[in-house]
Protein backbone atom coordinates (compact mmCIF):
# COMPACT_ATOMS: atom_id res chain seq x y z
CA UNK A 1 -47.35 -238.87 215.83
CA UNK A 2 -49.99 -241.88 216.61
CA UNK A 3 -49.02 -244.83 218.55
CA UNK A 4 -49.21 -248.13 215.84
CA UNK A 5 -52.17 -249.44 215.93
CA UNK A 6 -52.07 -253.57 217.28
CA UNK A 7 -52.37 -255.63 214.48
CA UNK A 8 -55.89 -257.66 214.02
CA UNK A 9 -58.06 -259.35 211.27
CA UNK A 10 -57.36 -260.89 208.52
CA UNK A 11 -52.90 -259.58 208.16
CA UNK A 12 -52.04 -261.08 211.37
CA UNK A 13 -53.15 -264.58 210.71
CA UNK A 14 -50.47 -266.55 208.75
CA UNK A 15 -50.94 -268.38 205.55
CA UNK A 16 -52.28 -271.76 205.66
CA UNK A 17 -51.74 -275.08 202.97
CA UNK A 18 -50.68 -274.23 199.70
CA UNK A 19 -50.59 -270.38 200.40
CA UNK A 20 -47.72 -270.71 203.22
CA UNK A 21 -45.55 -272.96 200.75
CA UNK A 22 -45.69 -269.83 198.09
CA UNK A 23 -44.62 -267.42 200.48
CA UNK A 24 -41.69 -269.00 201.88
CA UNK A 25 -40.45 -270.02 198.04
CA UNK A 26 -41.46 -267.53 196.01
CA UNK A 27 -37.86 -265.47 196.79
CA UNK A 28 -36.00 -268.44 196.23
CA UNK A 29 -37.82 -269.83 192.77
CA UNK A 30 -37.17 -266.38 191.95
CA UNK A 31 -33.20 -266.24 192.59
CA UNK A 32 -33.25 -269.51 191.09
CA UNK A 33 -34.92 -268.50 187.58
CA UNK A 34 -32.13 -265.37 187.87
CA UNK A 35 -29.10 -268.22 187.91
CA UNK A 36 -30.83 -270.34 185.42
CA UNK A 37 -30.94 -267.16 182.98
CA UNK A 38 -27.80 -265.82 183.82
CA UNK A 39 -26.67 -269.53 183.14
CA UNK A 40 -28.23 -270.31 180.06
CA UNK A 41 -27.82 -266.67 178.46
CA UNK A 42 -24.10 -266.37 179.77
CA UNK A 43 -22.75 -269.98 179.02
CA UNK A 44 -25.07 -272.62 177.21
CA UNK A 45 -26.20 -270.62 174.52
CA UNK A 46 -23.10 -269.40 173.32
CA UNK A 47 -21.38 -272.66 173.23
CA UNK A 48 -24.14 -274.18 171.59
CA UNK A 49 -23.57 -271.19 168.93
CA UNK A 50 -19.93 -271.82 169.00
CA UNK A 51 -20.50 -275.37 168.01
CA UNK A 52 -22.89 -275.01 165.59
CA UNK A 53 -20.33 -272.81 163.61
CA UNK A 54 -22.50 -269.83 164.14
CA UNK A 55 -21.58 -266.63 164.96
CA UNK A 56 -21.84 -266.25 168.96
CA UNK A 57 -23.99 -263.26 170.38
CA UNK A 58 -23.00 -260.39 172.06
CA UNK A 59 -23.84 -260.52 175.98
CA UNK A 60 -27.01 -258.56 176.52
CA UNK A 61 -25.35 -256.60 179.81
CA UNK A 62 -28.71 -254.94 180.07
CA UNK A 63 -31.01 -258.12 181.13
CA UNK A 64 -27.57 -259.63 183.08
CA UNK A 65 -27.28 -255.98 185.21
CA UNK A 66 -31.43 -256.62 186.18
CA UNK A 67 -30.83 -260.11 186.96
CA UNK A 68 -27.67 -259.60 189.06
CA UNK A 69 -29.88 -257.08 190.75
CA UNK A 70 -32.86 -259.17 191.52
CA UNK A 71 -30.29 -261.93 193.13
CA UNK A 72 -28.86 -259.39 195.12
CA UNK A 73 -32.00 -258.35 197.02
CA UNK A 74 -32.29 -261.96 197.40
CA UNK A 75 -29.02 -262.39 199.22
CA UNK A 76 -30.04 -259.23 201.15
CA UNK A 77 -32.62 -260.63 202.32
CA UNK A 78 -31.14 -264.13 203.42
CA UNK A 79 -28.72 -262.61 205.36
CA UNK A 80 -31.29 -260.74 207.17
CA UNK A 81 -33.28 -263.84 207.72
CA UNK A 82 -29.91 -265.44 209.39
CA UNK A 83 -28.93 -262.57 211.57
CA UNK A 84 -32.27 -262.28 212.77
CA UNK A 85 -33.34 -259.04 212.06
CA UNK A 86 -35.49 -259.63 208.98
């Protein structure tokens, strides 16, 4: 097996300005749209349904298992980030 090369050029240098801000958020905008779904699809909508006298929706499990997934890497990756070993 070959040893690891040292890193050099252009992927050791860290993000600068506007670039650094979208990789530190981009996880959390991302768990953040995944609650405001899971929000909106699992509460608001149907009591604006139930309201309105319409019939309310069947819970679309399929997009709410995806979701639920994509937070869960998030979290995952949090609590790496606080025990140090991310």
């Amino acid at each position: 097996m070959a040893a690891e090369a040292p890193l050099t050029g252009v992927s050791a240098i860290p993000p600068k300005g506007a670039w650094e801000f979208f990789v530190r958020a981009w996880r959390p905008a991302g768990s953040w749209v995944c609650v405001a779904t899971l929000a909106v699809r699992g509460a608001v909508l149907p009591l604006l349904q139930h309201f309105a006298g319409r019939p309310v929706d069947a819970f679309d499990w399929m997009a709410a298992t995806a979701l639920v997934g994509a937070l869960g890497f998030s979290a995952l990756r949090s609590f790496d980030k606080t025990q140090g070993t991310a």
